[in-house]
C-alpha atoms as a PDB file:
ATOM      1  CA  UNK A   1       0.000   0.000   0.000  1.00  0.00           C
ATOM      2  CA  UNK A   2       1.438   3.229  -1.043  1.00  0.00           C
ATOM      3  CA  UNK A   3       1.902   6.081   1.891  1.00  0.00           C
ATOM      4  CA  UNK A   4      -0.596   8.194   0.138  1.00  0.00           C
ATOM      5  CA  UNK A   5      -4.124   9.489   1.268  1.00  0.00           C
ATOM      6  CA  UNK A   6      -6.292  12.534  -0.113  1.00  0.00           C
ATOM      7  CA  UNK A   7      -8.747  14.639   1.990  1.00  0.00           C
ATOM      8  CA  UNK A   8     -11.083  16.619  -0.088  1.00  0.00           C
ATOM      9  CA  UNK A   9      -8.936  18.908  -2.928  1.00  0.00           C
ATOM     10  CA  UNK A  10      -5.336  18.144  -0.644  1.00  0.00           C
ATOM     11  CA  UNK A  11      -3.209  14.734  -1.025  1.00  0.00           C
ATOM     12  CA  UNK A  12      -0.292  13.802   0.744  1.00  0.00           C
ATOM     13  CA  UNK A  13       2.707  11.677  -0.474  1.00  0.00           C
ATOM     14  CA  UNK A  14       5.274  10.188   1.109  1.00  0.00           C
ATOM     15  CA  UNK A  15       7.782   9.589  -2.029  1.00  0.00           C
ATOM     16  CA  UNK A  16      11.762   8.730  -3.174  1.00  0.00           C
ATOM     17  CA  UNK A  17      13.343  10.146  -6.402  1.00  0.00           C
ATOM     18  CA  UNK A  18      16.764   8.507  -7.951  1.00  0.00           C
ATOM     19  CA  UNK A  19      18.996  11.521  -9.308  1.00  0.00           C
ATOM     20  CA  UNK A  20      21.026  10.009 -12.243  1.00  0.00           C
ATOM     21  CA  UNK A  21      23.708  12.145 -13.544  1.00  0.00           C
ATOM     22  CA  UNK A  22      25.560  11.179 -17.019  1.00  0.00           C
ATOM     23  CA  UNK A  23      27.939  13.761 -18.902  1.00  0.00           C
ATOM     24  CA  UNK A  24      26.334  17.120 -17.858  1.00  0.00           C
ATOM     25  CA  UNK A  25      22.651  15.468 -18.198  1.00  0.00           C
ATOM     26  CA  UNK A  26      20.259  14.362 -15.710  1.00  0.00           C
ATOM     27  CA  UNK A  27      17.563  11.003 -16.364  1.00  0.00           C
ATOM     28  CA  UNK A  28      14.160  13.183 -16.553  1.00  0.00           C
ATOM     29  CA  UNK A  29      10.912  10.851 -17.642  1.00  0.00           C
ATOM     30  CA  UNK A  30       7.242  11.322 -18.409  1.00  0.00           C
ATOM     31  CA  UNK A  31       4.263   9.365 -19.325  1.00  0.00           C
ATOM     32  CA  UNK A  32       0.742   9.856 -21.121  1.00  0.00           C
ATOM     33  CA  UNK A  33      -0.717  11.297 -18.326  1.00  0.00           C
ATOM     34  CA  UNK A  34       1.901  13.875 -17.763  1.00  0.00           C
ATOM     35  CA  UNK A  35       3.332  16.745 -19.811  1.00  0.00           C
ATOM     36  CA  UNK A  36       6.418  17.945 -18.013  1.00  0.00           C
ATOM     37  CA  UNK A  37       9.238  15.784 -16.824  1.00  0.00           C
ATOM     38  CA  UNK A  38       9.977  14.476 -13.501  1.00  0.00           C
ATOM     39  CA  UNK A  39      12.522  11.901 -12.161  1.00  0.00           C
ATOM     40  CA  UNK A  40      12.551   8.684 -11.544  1.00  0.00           C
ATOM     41  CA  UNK A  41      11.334   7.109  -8.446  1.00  0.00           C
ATOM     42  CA  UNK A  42       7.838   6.961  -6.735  1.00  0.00           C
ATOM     43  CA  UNK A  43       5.569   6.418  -3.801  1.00  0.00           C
ATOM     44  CA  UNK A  44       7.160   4.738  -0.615  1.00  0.00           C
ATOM     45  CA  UNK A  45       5.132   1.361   0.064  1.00  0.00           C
ATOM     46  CA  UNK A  46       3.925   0.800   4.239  1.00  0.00           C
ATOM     47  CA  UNK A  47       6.753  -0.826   6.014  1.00  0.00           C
ATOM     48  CA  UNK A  48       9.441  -0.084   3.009  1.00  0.00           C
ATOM     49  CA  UNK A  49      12.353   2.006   3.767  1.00  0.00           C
ATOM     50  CA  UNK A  50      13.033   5.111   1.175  1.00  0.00           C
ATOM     51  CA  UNK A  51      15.653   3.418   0.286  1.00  0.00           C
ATOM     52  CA  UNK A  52      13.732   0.269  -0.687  1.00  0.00           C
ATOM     53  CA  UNK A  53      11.590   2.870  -2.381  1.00  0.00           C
ATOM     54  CA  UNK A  54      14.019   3.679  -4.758  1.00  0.00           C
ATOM     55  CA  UNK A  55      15.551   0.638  -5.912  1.00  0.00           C
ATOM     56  CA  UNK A  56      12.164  -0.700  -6.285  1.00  0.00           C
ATOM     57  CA  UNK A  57      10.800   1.954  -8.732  1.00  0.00           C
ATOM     58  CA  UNK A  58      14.139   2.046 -10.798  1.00  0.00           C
ATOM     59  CA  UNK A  59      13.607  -2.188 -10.901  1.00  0.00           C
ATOM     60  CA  UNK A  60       9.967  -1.839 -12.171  1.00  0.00           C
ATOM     61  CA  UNK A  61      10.213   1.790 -14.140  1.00  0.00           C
ATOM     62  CA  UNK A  62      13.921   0.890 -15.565  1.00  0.00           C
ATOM     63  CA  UNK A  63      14.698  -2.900 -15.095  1.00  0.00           C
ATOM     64  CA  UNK A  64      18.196  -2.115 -13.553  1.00  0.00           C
ATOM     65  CA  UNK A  65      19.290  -2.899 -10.347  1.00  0.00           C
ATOM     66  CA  UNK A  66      20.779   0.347  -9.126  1.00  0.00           C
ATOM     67  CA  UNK A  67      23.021   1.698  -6.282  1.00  0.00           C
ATOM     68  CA  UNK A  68      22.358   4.539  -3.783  1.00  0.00           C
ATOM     69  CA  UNK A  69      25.337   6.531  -3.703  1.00  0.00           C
ATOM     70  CA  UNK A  70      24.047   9.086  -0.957  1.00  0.00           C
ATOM     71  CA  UNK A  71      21.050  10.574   0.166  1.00  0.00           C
ATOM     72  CA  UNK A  72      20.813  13.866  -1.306  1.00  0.00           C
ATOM     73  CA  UNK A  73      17.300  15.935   0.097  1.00  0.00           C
ATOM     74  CA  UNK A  74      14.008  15.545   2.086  1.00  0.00           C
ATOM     75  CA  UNK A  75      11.683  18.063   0.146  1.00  0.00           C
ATOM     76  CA  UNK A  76       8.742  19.258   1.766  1.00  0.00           C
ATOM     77  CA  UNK A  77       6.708  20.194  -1.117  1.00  0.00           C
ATOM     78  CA  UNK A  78       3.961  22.276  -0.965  1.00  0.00           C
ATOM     79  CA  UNK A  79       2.472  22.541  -4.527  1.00  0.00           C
ATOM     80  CA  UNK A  80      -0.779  22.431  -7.159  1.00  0.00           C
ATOM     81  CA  UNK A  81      -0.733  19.362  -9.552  1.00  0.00           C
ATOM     82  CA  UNK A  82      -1.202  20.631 -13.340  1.00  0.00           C
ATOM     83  CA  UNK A  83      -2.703  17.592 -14.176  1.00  0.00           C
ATOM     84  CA  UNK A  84      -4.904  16.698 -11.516  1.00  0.00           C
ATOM     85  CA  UNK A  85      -5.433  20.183  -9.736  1.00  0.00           C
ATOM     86  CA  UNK A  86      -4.885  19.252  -6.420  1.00  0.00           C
ATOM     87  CA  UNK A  87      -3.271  20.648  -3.692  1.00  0.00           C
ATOM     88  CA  UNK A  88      -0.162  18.385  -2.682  1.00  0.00           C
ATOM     89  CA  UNK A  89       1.762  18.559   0.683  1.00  0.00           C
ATOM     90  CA  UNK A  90       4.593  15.808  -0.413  1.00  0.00           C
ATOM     91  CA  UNK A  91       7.980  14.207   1.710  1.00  0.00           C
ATOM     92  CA  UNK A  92      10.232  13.534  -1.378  1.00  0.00           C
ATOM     93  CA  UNK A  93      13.995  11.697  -0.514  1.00  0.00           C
ATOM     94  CA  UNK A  94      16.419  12.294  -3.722  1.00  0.00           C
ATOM     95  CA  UNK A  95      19.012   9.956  -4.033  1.00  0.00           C
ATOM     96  CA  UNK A  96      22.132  10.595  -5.873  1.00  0.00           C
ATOM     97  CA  UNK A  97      21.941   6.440  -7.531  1.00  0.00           C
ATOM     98  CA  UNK A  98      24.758   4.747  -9.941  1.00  0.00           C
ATOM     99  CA  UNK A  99      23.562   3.268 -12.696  1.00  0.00           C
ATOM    100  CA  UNK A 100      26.959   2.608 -14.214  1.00  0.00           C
ATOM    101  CA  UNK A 101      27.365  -1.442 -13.204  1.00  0.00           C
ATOM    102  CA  UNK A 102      24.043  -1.295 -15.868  1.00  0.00           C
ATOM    103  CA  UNK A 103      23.073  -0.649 -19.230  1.00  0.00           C
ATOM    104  CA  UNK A 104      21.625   1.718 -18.919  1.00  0.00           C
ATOM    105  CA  UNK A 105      23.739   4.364 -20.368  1.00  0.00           C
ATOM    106  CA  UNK A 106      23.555   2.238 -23.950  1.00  0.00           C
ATOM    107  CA  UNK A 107      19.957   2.593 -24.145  1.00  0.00           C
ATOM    108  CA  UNK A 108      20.488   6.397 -25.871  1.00  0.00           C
ATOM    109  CA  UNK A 109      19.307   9.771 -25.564  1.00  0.00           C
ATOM    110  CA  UNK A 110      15.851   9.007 -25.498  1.00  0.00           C
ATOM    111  CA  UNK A 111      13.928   5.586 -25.201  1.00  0.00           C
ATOM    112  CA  UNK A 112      10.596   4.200 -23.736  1.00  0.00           C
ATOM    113  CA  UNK A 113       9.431   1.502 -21.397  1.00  0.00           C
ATOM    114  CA  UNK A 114       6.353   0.458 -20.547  1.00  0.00           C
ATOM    115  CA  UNK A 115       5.238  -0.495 -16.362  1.00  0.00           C
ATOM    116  CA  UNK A 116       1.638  -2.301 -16.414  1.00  0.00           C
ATOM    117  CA  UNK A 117      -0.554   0.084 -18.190  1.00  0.00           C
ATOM    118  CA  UNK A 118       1.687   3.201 -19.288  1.00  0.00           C
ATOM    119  CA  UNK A 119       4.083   4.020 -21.795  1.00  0.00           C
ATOM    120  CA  UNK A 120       7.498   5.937 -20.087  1.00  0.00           C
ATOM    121  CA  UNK A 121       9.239   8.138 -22.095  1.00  0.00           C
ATOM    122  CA  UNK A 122      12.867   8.647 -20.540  1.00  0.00           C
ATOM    123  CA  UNK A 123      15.486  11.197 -21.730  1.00  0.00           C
ATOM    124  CA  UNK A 124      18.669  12.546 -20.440  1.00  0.00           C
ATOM    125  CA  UNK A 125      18.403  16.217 -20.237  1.00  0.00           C
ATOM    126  CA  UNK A 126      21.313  18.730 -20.431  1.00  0.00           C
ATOM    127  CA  UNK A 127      21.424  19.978 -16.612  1.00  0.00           C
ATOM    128  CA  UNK A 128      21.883  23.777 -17.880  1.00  0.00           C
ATOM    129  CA  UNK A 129      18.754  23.480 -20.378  1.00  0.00           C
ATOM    130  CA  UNK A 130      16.578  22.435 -16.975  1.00  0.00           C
ATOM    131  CA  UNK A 131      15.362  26.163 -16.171  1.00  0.00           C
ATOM    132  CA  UNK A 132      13.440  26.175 -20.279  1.00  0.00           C
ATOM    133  CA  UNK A 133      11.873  22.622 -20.123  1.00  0.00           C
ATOM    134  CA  UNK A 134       8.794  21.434 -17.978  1.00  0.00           C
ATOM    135  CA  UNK A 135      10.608  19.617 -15.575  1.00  0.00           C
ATOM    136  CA  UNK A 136       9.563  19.090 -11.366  1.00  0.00           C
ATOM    137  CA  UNK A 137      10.599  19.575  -9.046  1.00  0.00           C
ATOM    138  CA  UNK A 138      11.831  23.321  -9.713  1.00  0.00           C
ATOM    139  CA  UNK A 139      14.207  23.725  -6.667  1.00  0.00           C
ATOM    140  CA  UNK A 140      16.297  20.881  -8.800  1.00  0.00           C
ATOM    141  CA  UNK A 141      16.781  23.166 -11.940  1.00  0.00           C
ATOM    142  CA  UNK A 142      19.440  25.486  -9.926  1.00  0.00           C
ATOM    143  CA  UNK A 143      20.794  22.968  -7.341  1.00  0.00           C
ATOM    144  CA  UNK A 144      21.409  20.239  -9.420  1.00  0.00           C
ATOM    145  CA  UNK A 145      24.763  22.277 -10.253  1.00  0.00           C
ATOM    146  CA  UNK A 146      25.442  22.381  -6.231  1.00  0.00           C
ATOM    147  CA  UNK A 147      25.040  18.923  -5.226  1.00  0.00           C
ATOM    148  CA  UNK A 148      24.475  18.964  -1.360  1.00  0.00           C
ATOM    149  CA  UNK A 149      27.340  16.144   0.517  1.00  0.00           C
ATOM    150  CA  UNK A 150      25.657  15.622   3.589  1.00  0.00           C
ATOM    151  CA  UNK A 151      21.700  14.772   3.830  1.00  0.00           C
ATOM    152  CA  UNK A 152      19.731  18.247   3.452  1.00  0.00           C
ATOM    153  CA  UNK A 153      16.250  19.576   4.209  1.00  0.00           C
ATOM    154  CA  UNK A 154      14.443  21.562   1.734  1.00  0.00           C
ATOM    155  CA  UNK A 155      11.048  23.380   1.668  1.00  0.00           C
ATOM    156  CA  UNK A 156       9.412  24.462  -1.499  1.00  0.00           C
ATOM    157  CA  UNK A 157       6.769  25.997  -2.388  1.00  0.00           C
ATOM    158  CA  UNK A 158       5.103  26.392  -5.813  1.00  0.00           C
END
């Protein structure tokens, strides 16, 4: 069961994101129901660690078995949805992941996947084009180039 509940127009989600950095360009994805990118990762499960969280999505959105390098930031986002209009109060853990042990890196620029019912679309995104695409979370656009080395809390709000 995914840490996740909604009360009236408000939601709450408890998630993890994997930060994958390759030459200058960050792993962004999307799917049908979305039109800006956002990264990899997903809802924490009851009794699953963030950690867990992680691996698990890359597994079932990638088919990799990745590596945490370091925990990066706990984002308290405070934020509309464009898609579904709702007002979101999320816990988001970024992890700075490895992906080199994988093959990930030959899979090119762009390529899709698809997990049960949806189509991903991944692509690796030049880190200093971030502030002109669609992208979420926005607080990543100008500290990806500043990556934190010890854990880091983070507010945002959109």
């Amino acid at each position: 069961m995914d840490i996740s509940f909604q009360n009236g127009n408000a939601k709450f989600n408890y998630r993890a994101c994997a930060v994958i950095l390759h030459e200058g360009k960050i792993l962004a994805m999307r799917d049908e129901r979305s039109p800006y990118f956002y990264l990899p990762g997903g809802r924490v499960q009851m009794g699953e660690t963030a950690e867990q969280a992680v691996l698990r999505e890359l597994a079932e959105e990638l088919r990799i078995t990745a590596r945490i390098v370091r925990p990066l930031w706990l984002n308290q986002g405070f934020f509309q949805e464009d898609v579904d209009g709702l007002h979101y109060h999320e816990l988001c853990l970024y992890f700075l992941v490895d992906v080199s042990h994988t093959d990930l890196l030959r899979r090119g620029e762009r390529f899709s996947l698809p997990e049960g019912k949806h189509q991903h679309t991944f692509q690796w995104l030049a880190c200093e084009q971030l502030q002109q695409e669609y992208f979420y979370p926005i607080f990543l656009k100008k500290k990806i180039f500043d990556l934190p080395q010890t854990f880091t809390l983070q507010v945002e709000y959109e």
